[in-house]
N, C-alpha and C. Protein backbone atom coordinates (compact mmCIF):
# COMPACT_ATOMS: atom_id res chain seq x y z
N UNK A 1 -4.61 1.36 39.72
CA UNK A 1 -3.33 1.31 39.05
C UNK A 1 -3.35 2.39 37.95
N UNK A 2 -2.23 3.52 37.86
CA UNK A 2 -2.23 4.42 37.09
C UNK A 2 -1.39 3.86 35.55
N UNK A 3 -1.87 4.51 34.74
CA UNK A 3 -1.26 3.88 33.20
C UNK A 3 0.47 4.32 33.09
N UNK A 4 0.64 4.61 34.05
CA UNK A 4 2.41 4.40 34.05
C UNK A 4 2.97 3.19 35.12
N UNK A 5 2.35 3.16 35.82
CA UNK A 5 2.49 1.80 36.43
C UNK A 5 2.42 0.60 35.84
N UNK A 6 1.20 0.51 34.99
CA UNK A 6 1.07 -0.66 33.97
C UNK A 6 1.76 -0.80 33.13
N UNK A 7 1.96 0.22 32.26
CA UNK A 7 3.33 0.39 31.58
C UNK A 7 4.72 0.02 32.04
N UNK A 8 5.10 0.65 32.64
CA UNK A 8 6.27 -0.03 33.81
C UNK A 8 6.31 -1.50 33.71
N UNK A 9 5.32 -1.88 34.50
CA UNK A 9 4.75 -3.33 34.70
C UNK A 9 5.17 -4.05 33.33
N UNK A 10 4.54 -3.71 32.79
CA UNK A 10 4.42 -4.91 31.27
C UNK A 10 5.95 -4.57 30.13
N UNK A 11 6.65 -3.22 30.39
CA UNK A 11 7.89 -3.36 30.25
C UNK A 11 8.65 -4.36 31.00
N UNK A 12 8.80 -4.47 32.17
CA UNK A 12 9.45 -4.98 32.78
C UNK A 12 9.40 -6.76 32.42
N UNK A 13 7.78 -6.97 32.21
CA UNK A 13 7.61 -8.71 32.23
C UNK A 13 8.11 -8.66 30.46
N UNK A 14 7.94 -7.79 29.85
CA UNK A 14 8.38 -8.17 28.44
C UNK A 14 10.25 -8.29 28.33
N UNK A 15 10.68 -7.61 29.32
CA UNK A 15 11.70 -7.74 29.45
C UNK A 15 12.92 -8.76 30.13
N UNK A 16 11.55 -8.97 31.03
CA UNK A 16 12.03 -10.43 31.80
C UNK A 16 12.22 -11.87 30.84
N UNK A 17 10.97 -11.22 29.69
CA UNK A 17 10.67 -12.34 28.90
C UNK A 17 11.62 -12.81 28.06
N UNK A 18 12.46 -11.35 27.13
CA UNK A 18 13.53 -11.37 26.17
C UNK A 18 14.67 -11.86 26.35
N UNK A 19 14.91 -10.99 27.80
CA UNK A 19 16.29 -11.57 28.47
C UNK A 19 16.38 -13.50 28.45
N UNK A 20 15.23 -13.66 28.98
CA UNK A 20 15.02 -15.40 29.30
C UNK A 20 15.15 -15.72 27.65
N UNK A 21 14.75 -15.40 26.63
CA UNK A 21 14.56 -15.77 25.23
C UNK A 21 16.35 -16.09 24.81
N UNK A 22 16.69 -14.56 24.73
CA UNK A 22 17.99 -14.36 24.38
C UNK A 22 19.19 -15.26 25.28
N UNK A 23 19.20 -15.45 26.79
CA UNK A 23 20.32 -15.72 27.18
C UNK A 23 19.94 -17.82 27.52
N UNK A 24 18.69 -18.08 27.77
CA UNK A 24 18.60 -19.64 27.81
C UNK A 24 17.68 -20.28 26.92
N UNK A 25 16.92 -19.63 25.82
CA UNK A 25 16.11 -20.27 24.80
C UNK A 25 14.69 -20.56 25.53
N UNK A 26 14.10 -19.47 26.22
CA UNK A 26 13.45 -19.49 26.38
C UNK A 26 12.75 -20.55 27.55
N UNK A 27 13.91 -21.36 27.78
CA UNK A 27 13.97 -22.87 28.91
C UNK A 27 12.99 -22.29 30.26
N UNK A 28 13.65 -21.09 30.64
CA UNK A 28 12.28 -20.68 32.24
C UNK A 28 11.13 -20.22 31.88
N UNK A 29 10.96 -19.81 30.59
CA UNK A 29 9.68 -19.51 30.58
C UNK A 29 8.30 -20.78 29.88
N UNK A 30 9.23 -21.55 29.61
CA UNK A 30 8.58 -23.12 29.35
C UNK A 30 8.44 -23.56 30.64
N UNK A 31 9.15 -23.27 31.44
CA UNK A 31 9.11 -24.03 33.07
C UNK A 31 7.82 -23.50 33.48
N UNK A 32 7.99 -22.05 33.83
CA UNK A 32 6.83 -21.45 34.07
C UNK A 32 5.56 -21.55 33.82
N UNK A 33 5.40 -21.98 32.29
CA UNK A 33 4.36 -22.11 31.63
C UNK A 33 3.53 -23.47 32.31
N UNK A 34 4.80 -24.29 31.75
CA UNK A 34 4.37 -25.98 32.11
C UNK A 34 3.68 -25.83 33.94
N UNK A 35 4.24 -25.14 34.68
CA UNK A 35 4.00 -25.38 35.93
C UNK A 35 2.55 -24.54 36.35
N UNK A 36 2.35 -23.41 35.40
CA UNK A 36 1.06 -22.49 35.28
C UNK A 36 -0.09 -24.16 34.83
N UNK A 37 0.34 -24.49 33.57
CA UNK A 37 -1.04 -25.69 33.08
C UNK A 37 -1.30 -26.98 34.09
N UNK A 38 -0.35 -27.04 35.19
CA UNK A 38 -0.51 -28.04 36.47
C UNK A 38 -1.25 -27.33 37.22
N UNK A 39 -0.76 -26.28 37.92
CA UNK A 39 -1.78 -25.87 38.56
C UNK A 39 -3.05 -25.45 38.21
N UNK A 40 -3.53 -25.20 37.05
CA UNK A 40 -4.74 -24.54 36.09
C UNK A 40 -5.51 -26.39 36.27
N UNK A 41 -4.76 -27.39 36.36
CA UNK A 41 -5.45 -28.77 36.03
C UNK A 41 -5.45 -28.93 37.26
N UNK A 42 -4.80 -28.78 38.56
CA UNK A 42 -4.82 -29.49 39.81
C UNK A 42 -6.22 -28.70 40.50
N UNK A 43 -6.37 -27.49 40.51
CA UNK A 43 -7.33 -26.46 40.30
C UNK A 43 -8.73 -26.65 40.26
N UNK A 44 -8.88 -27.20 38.57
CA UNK A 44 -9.47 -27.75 38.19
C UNK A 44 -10.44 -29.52 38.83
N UNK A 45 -9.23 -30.01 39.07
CA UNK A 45 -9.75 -30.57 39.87
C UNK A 45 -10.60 -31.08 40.66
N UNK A 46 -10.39 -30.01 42.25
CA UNK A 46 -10.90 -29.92 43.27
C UNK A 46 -11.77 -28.72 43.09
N UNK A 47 -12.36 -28.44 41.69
CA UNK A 47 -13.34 -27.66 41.65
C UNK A 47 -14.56 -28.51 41.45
């Protein structure tokens, strides 16, 4: 991965991020989150 790609990249998720901040309070990226620490525990688990 070249350092404009990553760049790109992490514009884009910071941007995904703001938009979600600014237009629903941040509500999908709590979803996201919450559903990241289930699977990190279900995971966990069956390890």
């Amino acid at each position: 991965m070249t350092n404009s790609i990553a760049i790109g990249l992490a514009v884009l998720i910071l941007g995904g991020i703001a938009i979600d901040a600014v237009l629903t309070g941040s509500d999908g990226l709590r979803f996201l989150a919450q559903k990241l620490l289930d699977l990190i525990e279900w995971i966990a688990f069956w390890r």
